[in-house]
C-alpha atoms as a PDB file:
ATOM      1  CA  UNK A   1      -9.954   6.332  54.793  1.00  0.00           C
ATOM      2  CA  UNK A   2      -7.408   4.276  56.869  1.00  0.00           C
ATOM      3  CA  UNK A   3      -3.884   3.674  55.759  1.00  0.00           C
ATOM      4  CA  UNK A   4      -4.197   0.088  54.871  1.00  0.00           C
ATOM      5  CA  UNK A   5      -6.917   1.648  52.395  1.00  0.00           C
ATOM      6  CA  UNK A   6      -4.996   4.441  51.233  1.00  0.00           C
ATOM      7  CA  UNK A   7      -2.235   1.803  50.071  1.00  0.00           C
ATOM      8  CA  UNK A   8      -4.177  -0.367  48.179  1.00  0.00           C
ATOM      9  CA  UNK A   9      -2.951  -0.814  44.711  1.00  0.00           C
ATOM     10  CA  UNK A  10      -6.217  -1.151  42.581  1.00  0.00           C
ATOM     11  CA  UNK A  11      -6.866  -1.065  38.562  1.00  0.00           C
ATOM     12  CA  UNK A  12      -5.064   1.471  36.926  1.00  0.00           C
ATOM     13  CA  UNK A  13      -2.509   2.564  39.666  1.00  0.00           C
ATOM     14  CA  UNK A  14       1.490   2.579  39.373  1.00  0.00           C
ATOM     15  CA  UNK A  15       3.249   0.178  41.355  1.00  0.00           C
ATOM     16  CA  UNK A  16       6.195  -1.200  42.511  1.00  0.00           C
ATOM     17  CA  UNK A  17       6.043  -4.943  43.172  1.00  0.00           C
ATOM     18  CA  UNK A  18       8.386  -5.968  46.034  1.00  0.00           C
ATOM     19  CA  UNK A  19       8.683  -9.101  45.447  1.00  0.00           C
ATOM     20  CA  UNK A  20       9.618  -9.274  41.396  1.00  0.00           C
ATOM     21  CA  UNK A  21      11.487  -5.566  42.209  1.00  0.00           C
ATOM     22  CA  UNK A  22       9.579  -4.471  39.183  1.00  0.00           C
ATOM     23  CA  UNK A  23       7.452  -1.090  38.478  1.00  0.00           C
ATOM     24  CA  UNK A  24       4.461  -1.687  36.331  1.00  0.00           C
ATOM     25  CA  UNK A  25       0.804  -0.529  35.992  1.00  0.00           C
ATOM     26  CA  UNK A  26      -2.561  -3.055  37.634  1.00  0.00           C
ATOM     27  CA  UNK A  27      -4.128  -4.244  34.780  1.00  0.00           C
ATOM     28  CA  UNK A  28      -6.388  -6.274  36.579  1.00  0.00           C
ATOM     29  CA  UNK A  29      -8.160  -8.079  39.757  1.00  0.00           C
ATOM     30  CA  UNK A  30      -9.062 -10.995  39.243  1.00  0.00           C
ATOM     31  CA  UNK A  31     -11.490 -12.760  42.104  1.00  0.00           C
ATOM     32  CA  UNK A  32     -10.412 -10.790  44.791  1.00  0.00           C
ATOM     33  CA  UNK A  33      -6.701 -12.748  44.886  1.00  0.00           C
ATOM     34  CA  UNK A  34      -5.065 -11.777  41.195  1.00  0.00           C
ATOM     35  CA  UNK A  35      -3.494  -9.236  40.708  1.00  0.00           C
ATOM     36  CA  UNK A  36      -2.410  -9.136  36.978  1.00  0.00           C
ATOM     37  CA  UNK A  37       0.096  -6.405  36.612  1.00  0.00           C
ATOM     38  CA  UNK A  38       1.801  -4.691  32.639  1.00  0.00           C
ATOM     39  CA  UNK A  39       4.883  -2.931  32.356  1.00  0.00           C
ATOM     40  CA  UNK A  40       4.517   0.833  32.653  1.00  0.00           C
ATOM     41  CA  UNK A  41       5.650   0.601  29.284  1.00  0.00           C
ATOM     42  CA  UNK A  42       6.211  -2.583  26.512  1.00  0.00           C
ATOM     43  CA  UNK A  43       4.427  -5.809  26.695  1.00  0.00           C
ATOM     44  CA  UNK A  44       5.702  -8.058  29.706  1.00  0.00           C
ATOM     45  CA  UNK A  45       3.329  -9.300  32.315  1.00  0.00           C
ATOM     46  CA  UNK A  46       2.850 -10.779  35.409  1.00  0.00           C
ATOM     47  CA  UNK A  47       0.783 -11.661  38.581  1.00  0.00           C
ATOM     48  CA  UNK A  48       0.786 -11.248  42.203  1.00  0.00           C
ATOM     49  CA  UNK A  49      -1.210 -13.036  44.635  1.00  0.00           C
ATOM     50  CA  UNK A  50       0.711 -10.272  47.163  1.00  0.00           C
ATOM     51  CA  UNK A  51      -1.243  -7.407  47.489  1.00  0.00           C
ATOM     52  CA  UNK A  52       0.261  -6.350  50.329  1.00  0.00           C
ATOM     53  CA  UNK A  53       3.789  -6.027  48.482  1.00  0.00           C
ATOM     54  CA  UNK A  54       2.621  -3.844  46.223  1.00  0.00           C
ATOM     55  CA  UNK A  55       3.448  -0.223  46.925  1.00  0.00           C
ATOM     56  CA  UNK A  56       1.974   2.149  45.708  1.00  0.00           C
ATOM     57  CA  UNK A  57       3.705   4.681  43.399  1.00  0.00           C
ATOM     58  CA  UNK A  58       0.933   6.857  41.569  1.00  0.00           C
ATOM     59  CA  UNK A  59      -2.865   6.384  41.972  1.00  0.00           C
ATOM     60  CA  UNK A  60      -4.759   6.224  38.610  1.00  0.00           C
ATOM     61  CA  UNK A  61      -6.654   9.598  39.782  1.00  0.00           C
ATOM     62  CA  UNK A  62      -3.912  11.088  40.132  1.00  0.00           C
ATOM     63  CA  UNK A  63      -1.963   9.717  36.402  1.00  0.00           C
ATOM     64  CA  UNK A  64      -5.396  11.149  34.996  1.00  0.00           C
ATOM     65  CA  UNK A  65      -4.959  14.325  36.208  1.00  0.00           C
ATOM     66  CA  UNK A  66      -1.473  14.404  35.324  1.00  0.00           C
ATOM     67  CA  UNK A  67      -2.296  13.348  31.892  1.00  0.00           C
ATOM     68  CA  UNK A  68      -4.840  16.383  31.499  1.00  0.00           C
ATOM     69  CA  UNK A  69      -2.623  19.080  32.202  1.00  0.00           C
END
């Protein structure tokens, strides 16, 4: 897997977005170029058509695993 896949934020991961400075979890892709993006915790919510600023934090595998132990 290369980098650029690596960093990917997908459904389910923890990111932080860049541009809005804000940590939250990917709710969402929508078509390819939405990315609709919750809160880590309460109910705001907000998009990104920015992939590319959004790092990263925690992969959803690894919140799972997290979660089981």
């Amino acid at each position: 897997m290369t980098d650029e896949q690596e960093q990917r934020a997908w459904v389910g991961d923890l990111i932080h977005d860049e541009d809005t400075d804000r940590r939250g979890i990917v709710a969402d892709v929508r078509g390819g170029t939405t990315w609709m993006l919750r809160q880590e915790y309460g109910p705001d919510r907000w998009t990104s058509r920015r992939p590319d600023r959004l790092r990263v934090v925690r992969a959803r595998e690894e919140r799972l695993r997290a979660q089981d132990i």
